[in-house]
Protein backbone atom coordinates (compact mmCIF):
# COMPACT_ATOMS: atom_id res chain seq x y z
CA UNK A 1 0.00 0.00 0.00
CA UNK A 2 0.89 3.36 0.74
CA UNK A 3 1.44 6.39 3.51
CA UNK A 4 -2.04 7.81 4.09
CA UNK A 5 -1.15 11.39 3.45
CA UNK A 6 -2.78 13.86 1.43
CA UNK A 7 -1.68 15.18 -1.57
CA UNK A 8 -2.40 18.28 -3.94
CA UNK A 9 -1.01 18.94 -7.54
CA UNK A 10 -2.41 21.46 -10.56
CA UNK A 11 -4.15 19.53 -12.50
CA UNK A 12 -3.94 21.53 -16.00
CA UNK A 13 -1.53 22.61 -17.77
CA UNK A 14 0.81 24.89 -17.29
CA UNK A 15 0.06 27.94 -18.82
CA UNK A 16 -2.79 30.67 -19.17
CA UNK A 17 -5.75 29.40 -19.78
CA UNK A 18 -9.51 30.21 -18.59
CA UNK A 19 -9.97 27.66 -15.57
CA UNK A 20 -7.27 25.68 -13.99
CA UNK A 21 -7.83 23.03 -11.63
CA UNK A 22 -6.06 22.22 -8.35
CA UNK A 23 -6.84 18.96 -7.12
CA UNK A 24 -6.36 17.43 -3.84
CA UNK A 25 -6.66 13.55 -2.63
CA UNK A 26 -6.47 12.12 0.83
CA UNK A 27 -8.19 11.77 4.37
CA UNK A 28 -7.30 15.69 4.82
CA UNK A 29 -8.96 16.77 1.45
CA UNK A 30 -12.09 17.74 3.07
CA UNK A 31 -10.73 19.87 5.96
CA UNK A 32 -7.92 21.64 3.76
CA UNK A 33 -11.07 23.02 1.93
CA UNK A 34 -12.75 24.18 4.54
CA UNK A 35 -9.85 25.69 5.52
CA UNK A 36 -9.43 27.91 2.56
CA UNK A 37 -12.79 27.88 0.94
CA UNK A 38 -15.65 30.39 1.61
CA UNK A 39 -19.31 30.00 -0.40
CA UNK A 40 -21.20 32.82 -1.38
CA UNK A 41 -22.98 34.47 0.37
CA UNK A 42 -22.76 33.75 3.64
CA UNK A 43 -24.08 30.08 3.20
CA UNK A 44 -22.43 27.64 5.34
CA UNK A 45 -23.12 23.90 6.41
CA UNK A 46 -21.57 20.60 5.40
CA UNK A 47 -20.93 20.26 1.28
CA UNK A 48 -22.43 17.23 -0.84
CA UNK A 49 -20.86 15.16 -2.51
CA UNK A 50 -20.17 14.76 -6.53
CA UNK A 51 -21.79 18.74 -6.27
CA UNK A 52 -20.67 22.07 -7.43
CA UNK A 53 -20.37 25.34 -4.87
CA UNK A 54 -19.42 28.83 -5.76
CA UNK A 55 -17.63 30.71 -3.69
CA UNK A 56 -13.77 32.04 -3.04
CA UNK A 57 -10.71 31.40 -1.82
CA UNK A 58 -9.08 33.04 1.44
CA UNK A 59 -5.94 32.78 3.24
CA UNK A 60 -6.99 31.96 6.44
CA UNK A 61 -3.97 33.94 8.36
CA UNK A 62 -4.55 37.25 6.58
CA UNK A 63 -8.41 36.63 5.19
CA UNK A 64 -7.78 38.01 1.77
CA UNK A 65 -9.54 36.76 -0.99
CA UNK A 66 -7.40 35.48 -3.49
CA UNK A 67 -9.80 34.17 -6.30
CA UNK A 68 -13.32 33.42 -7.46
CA UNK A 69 -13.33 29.75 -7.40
CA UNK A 70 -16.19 26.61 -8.22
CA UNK A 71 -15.51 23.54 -5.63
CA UNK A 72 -16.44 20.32 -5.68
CA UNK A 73 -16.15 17.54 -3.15
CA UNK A 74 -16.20 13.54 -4.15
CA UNK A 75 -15.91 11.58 -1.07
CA UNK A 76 -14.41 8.03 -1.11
CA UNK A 77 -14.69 5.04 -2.39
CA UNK A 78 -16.82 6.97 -5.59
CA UNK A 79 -13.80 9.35 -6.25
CA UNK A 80 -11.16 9.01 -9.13
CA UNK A 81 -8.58 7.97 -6.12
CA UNK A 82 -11.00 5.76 -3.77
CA UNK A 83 -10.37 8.74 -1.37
CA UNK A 84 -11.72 11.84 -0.64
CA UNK A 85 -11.10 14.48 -3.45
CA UNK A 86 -11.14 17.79 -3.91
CA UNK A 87 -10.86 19.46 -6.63
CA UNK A 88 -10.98 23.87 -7.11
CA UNK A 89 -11.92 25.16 -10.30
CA UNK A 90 -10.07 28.61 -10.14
CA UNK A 91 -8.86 31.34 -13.43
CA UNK A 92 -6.14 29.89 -14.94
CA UNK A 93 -3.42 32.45 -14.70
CA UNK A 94 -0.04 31.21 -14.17
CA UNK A 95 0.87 32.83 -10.91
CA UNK A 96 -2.82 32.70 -9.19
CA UNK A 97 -3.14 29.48 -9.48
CA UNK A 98 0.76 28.56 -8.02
CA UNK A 99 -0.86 30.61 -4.88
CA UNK A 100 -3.98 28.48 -4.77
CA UNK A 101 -1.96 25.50 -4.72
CA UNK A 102 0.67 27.32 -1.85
CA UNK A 103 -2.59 27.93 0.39
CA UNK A 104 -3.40 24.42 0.13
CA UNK A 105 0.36 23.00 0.66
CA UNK A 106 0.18 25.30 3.75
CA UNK A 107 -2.41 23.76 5.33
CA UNK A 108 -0.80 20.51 5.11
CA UNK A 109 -1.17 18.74 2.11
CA UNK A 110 1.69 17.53 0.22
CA UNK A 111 2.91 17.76 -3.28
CA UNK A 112 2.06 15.17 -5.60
CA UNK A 113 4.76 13.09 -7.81
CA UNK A 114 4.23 12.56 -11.14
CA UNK A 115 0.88 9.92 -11.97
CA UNK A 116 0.47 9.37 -7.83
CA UNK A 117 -3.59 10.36 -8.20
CA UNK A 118 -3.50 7.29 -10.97
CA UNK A 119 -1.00 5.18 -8.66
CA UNK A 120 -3.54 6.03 -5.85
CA UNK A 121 -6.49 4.41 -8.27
CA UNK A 122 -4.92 1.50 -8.64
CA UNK A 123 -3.61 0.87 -5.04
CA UNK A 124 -7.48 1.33 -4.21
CA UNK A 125 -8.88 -1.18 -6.96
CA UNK A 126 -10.07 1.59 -8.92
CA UNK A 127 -8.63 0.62 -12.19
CA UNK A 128 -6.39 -1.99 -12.72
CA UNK A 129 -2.75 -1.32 -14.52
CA UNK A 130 -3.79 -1.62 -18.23
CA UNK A 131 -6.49 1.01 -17.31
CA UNK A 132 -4.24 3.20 -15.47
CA UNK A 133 -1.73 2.89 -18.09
CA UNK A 134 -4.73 3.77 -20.34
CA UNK A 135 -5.03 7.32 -18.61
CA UNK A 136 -1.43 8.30 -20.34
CA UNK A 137 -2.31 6.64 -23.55
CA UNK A 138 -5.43 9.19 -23.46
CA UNK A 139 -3.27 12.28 -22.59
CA UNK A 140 -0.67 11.33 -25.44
CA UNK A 141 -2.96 10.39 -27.98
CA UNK A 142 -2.83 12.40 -31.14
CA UNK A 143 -5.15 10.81 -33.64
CA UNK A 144 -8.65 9.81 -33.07
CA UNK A 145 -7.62 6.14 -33.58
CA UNK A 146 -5.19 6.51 -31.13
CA UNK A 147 -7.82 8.11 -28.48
CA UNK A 148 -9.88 4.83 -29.49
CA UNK A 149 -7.34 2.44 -28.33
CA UNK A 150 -6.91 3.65 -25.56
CA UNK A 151 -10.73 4.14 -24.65
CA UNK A 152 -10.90 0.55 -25.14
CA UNK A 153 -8.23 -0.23 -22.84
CA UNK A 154 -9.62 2.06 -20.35
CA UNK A 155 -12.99 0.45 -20.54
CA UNK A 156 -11.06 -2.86 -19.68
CA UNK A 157 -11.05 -4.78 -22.51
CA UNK A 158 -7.59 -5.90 -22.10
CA UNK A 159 -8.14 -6.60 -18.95
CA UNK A 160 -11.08 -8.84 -19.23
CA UNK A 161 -8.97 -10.72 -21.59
CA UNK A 162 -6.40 -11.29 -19.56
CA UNK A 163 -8.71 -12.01 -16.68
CA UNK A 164 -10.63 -14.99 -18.84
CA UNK A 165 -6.94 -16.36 -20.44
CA UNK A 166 -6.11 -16.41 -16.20
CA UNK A 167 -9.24 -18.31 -15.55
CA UNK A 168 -8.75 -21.21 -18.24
CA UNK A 169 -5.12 -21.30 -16.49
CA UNK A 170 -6.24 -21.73 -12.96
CA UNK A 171 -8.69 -24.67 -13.92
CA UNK A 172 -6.23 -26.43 -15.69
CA UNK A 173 -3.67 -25.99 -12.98
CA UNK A 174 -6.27 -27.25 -10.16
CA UNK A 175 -6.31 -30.61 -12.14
CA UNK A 176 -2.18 -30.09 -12.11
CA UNK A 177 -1.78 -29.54 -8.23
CA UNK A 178 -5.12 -32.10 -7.50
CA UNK A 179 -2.37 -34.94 -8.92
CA UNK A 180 0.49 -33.20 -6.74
CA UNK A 181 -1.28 -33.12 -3.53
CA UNK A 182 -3.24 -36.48 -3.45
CA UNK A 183 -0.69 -38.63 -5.43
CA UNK A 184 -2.10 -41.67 -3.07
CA UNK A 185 -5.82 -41.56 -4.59
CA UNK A 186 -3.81 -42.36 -7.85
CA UNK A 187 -5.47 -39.13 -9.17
CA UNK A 188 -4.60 -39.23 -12.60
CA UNK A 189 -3.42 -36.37 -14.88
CA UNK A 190 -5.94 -36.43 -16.91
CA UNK A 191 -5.37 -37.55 -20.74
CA UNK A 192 -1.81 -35.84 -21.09
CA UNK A 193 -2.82 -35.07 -24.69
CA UNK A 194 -6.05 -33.38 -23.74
CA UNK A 195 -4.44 -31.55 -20.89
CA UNK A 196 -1.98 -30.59 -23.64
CA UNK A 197 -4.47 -29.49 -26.23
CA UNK A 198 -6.31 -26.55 -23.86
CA UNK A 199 -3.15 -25.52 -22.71
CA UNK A 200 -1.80 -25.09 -26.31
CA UNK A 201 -5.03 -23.13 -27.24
CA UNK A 202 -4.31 -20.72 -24.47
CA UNK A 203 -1.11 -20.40 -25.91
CA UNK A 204 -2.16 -19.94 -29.64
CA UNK A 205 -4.37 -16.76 -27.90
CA UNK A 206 -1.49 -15.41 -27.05
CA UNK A 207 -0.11 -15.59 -29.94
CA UNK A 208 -2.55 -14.36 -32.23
CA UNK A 209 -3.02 -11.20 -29.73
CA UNK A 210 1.18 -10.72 -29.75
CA UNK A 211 0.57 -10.46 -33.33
CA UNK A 212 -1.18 -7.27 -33.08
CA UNK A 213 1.10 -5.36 -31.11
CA UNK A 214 3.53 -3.76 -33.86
CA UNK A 215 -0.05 -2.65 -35.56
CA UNK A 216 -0.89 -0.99 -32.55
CA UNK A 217 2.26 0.51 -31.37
CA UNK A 218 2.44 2.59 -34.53
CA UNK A 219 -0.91 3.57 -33.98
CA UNK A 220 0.11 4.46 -30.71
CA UNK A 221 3.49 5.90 -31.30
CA UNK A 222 3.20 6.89 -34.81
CA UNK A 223 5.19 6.01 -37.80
CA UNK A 224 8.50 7.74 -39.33
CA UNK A 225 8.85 8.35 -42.75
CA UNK A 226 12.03 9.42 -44.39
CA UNK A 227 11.78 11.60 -47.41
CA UNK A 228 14.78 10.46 -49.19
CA UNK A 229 16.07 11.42 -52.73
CA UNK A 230 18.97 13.68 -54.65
CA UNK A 231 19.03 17.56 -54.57
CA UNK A 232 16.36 18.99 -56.73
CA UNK A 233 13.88 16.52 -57.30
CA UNK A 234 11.30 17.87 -55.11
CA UNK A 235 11.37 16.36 -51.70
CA UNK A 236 10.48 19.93 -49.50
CA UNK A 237 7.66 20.31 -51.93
CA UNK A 238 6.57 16.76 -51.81
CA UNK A 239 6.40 17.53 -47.76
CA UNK A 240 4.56 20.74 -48.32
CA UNK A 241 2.16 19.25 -50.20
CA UNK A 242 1.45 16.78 -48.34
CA UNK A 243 1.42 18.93 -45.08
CA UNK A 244 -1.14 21.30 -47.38
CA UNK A 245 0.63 24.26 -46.38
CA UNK A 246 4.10 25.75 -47.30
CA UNK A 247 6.13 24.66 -44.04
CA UNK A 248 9.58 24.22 -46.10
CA UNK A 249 11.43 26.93 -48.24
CA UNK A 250 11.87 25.57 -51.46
CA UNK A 251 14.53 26.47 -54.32
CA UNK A 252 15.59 26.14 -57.67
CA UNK A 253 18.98 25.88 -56.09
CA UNK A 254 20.31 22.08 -55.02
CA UNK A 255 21.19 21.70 -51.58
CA UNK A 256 18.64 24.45 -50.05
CA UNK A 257 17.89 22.27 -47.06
CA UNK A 258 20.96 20.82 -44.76
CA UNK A 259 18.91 19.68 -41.52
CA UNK A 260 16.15 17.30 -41.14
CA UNK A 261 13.30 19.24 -41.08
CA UNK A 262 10.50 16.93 -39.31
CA UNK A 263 6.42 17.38 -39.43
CA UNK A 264 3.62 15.52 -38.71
CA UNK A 265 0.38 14.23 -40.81
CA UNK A 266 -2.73 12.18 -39.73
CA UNK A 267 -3.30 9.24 -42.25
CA UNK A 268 -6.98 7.73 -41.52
CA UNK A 269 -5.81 7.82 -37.64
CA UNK A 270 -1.81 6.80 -38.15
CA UNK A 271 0.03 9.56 -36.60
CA UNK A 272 2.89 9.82 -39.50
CA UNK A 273 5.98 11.62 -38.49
CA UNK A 274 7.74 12.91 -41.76
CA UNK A 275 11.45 13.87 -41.93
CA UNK A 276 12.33 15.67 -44.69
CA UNK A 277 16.21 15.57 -45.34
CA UNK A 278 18.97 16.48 -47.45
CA UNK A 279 19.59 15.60 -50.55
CA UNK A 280 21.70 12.63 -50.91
CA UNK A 281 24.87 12.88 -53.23
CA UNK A 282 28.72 13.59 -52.70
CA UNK A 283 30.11 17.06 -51.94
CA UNK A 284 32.67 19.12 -50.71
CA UNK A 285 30.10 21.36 -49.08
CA UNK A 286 31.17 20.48 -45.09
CA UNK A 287 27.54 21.75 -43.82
CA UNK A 288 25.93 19.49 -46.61
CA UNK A 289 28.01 16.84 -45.90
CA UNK A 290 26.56 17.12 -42.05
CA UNK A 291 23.16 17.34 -43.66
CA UNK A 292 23.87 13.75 -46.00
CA UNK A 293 25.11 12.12 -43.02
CA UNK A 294 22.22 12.85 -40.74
CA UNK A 295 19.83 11.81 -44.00
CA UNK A 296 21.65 8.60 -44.25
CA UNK A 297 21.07 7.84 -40.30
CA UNK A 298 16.94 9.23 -40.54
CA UNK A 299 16.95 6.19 -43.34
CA UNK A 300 17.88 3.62 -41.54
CA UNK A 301 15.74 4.26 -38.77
CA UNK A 302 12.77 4.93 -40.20
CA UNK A 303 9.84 2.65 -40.78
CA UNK A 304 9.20 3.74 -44.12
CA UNK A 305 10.81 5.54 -46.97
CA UNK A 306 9.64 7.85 -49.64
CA UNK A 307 12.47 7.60 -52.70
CA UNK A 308 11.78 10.95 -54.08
CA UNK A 309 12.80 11.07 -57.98
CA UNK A 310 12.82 13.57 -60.83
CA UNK A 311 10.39 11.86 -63.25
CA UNK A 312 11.46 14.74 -65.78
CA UNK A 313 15.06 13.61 -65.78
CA UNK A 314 16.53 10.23 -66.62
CA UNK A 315 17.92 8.37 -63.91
CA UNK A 316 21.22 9.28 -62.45
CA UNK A 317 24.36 7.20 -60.62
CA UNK A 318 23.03 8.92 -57.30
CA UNK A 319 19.28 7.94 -57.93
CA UNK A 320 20.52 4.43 -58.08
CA UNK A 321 22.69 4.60 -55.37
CA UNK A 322 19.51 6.06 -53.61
CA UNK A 323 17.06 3.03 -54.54
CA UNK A 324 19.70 0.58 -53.80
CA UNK A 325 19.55 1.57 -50.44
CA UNK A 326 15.64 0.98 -50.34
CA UNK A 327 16.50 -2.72 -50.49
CA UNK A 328 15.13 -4.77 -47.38
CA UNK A 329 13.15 -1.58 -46.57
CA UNK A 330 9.61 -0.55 -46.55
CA UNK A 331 9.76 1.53 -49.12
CA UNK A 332 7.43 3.54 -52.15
CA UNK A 333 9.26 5.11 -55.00
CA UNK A 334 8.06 8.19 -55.89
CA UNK A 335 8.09 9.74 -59.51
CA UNK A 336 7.83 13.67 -59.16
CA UNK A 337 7.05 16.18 -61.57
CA UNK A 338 4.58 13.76 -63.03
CA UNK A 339 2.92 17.15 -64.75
CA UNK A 340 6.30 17.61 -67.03
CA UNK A 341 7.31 15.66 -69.62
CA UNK A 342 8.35 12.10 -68.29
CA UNK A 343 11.80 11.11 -69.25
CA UNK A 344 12.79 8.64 -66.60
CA UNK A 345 13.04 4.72 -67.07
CA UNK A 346 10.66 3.53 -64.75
CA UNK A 347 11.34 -0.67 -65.99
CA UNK A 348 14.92 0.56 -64.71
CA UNK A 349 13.22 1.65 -61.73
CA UNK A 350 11.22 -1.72 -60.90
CA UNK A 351 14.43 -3.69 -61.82
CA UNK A 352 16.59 -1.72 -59.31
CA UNK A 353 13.50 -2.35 -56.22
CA UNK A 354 11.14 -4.90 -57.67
CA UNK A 355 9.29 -4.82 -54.09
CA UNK A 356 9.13 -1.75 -53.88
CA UNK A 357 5.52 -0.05 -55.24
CA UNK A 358 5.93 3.21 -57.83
CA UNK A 359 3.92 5.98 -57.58
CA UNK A 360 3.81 9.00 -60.43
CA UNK A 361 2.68 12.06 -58.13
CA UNK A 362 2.73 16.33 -58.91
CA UNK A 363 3.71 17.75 -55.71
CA UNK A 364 2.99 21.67 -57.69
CA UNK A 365 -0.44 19.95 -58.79
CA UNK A 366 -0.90 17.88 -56.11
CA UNK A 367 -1.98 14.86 -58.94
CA UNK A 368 -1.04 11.31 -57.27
CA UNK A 369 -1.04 12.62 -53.45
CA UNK A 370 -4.60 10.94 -52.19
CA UNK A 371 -3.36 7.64 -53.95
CA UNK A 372 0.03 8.27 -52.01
CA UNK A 373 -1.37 8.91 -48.87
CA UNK A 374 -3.16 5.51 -49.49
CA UNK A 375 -0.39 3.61 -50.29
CA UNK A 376 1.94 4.60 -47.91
CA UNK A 377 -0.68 4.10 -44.67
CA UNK A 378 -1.20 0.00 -46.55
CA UNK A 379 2.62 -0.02 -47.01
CA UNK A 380 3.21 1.06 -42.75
CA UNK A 381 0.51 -0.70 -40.98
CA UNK A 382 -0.15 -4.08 -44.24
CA UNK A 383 -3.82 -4.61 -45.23
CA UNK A 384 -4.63 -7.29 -42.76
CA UNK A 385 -8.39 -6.48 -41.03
CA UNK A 386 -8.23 -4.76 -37.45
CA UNK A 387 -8.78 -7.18 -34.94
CA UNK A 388 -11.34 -6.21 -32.16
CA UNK A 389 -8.65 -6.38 -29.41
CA UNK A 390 -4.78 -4.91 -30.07
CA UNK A 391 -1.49 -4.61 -28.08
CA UNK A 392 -0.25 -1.26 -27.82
CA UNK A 393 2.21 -1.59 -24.63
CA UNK A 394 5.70 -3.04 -24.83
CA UNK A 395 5.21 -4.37 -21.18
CA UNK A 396 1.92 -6.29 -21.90
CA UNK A 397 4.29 -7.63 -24.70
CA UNK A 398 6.95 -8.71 -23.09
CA UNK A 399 4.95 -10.31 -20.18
CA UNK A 400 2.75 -11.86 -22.37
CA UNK A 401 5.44 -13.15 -23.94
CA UNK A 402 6.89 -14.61 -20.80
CA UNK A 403 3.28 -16.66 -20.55
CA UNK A 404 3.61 -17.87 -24.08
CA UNK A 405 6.85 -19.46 -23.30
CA UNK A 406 6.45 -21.31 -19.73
CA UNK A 407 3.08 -22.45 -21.43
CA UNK A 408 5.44 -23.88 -24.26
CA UNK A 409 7.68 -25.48 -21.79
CA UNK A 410 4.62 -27.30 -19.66
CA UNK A 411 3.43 -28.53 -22.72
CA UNK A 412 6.71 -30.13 -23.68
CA UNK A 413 6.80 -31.57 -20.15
CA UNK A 414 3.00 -33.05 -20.37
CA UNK A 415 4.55 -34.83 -23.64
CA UNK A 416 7.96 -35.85 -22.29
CA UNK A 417 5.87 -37.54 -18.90
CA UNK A 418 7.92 -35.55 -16.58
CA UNK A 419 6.52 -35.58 -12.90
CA UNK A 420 2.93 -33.29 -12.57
CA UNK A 421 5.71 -30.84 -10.41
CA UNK A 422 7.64 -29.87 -13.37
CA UNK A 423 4.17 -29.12 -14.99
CA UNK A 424 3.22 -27.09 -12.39
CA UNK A 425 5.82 -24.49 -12.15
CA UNK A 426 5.55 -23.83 -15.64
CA UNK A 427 1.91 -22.96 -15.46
CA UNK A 428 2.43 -21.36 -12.34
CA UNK A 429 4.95 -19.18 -14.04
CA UNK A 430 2.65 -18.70 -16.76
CA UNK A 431 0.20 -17.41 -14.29
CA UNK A 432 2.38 -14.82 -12.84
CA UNK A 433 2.88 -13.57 -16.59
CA UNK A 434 -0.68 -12.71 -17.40
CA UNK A 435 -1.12 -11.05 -13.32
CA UNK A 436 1.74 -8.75 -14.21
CA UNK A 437 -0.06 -7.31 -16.91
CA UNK A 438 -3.27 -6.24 -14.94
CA UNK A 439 -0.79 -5.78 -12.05
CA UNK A 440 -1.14 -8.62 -9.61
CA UNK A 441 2.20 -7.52 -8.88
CA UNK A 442 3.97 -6.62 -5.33
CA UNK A 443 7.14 -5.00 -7.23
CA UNK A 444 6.85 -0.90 -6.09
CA UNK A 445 9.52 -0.82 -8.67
CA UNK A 446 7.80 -2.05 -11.61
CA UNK A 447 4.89 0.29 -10.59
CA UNK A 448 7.44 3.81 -9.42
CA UNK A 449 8.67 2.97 -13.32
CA UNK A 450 4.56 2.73 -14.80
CA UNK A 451 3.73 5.97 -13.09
CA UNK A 452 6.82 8.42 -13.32
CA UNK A 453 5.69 8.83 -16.76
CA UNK A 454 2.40 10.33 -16.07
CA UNK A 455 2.35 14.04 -15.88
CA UNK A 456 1.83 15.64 -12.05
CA UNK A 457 -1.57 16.39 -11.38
CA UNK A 458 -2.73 12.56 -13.01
């Protein structure tokens, strides 16, 4: 568990803004209001709960009223925490509300670490850890698909999952521990090949739902695109049109842009991080030699790659050298300028990357983007159908993971008709993978690591 204090955070953010909200958890929360809040009016008498008063804050050593506030008090267990909670809706200047906050410290409240109101749900069987972990998926989402994966994690779906798998575990490891513990009644264990059969379908869940989780961590996370190609063939306008607005200065003159110049589109709910980088070729230029080398790195890292070429031009040694390194790689070849007179050899062009798909696009007419936009969503995330449930978290991963593998290993001792002990701690260990994920977990570790990412005030 943990210390019984109370605890206060802002928590908006920081910044000017119409309302802010100071919030305050704990078995204190009530009488720090009182302490500091006044309603209108003269009206006095013990607040509802889950109810909205007007009134002010005062500093109850010099009475002075500091703001015009709304108040609201939600007393345990039906709180966001499972405690007591306050929370003051005051104006959202910077300073003001850092005072509001300073009253409340004062009275002795203290403040709250990053994600300790979540931590505080949890530890109180509000919300288990997918769903708390949920709360931060919410607050970082930046697509609508995004928000929609995590609303579905928040409404528990992973969790009820995970809950069910746990079930068909336990009732196959009573029959497991039934042969341990009464070995005298010759209790038998079961048909090892049956036994072997459910376990191996809970196993094969796992699987399938593993399968989902590089889908769903770019949905989550986002994808990054490299804009990759020579000087001059129309990468910065390629990224301006697809941005829709002129974000990158673009010349007649090769070389114009030495850094990687990164935005951000929204394809169908894919948050798509573009870099836009220097042209590729060799030159004594030591700047643009900074700039190739930093394009060269943004390439290999990147989950997908736009080869930007002149489709007026024939093919050069550096376009070549550019597609060749395309190879292995996610990757759609892009033939600019499609509103000129084509001179390039695009059979050359399918030779060179025969995986790769070629696109003829007009970044000054804007001819081929739609179709692009298309194409390179299929190319990131495949064409396979959205399953109803997906993996977005690398530590439901990697413990699910863990339960995929001791459920592997008890299956190969059911078949190798090793002693019903050896069974057991495989299952058992299996267990203990799925109850980390919904956190049936005692490591404060594990959980100070989950909730230092959350923002203070959540």
């Amino acid at each position: 568990m943990y210390k019984e204090d109370t605890i206060a955070a802002i928590a908006t953010p920081v910044g000017e803004g119409g309302v802010a909200i100071v919030r305050v958890s704990g078995p204190d929360a009530e009488r720090i209001a009182s302490a500091v809040f006044v309603r209108s009016q003269g009206k006095n008498g013990k607040l509802k709960s889950h109810m909205l008063y007007h009134g002010a804050i005062r500093d109850p050593l010099t009475h002075g009223v500091l703001d015009e506030v709304l108040l609201t008090i939600m007393r345990k267990p039906r709180s966001y925490t499972g405690e007591d909670v306050v929370e003051i809706h005051c104006h959202g200047g910077v300073f003001l509300v850092r005072q509001v906050l300073g009253l409340i410290l004062a009275q002795g409240a203290r403040h709250a670490e990053p994600g300790e109101f979540t931590k505080r749900a949890f530890l109180n069987g509000r919300v288990d850890l997918t769903q708390a972990e949920a709360v931060l998926d919410l607050i970082r989402a930046r697509t609508d698909k995004g928000i929609e994966l995590a609303q579905r994690q928040a409404e528990g779906w992973l969790s009820t999952w995970v809950r069910e798998l746990r079930e068909e575990l336990l009732n196959i490891l009573v029959q497991i521990e039934a042969a341990i513990d009464f070995p005298e009644e010759e209790v038998e264990l079961l048909q090892r090949s049956e036994l072997a059969d459910k376990i191996d379908d809970l196993r094969k869940k796992i699987v399938d739902l593993g399968h989902t989780y590089e889908w769903g961590r770019l949905l989550r996370e986002g994808a990054r695109v490299c804009i990759s190609g020579r000087p001059n063939v129309g990468k910065s306008s390629l990224l301006n049109a697809l941005l829709g607005e002129e974000r990158v200065i673009v010349t007649p003159v090769p070389g114009t842009t030495r850094d990687v110049i990164e935005e951000s589109i929204n394809l169908r709910g894919l948050s798509v991080v573009l870099w836009d980088t220097a042209g590729i070729r060799n030159t004594n230029d030591e700047v643009e030699k900074i700039g190739v080398d930093l394009s060269r790195q943004h390439l290999e890292k990147a989950d997908a790659i736009l080869a930007v070429l002149d489709g007026s031009a024939p093919l050069t040694g550096e376009d070549r050298a550019i597609l060749k390194l395309c190879h292995g790689k996610k990757a759609i070849i892009v033939i600019n300028k499609s509103d000129l007179t084509p001179f390039i050899d695009v059979d050359e062009i399918v030779r060179l990357v025969p995986e790769g798909e070629v696109l003829n696009v007009s970044a000054k007419t804007k001819d081929g983007l739609d179709r692009l936009r298309f194409s390179l969503r299929k190319l990131i995330l495949g064409s396979s159908i959205e399953a109803p449930l997906i993996l977005t978290n690398v530590r439901h991963k990697s413990a699910l993971l863990r339960s995929e593998d001791a459920l592997g290993r008890s299956m190969v001792a059911l078949s190798g008709n090793h002693a019903p002990e050896f069974v057991a701690v495989d299952l058992n260990e299996a267990r203990e993978g799925l109850e980390e994920v919904i956190g049936v977990i005692n490591n404060e570790d594990i959980l100070e690591r989950i909730f230092s990412n959350f923002c203070i005030g959540k």
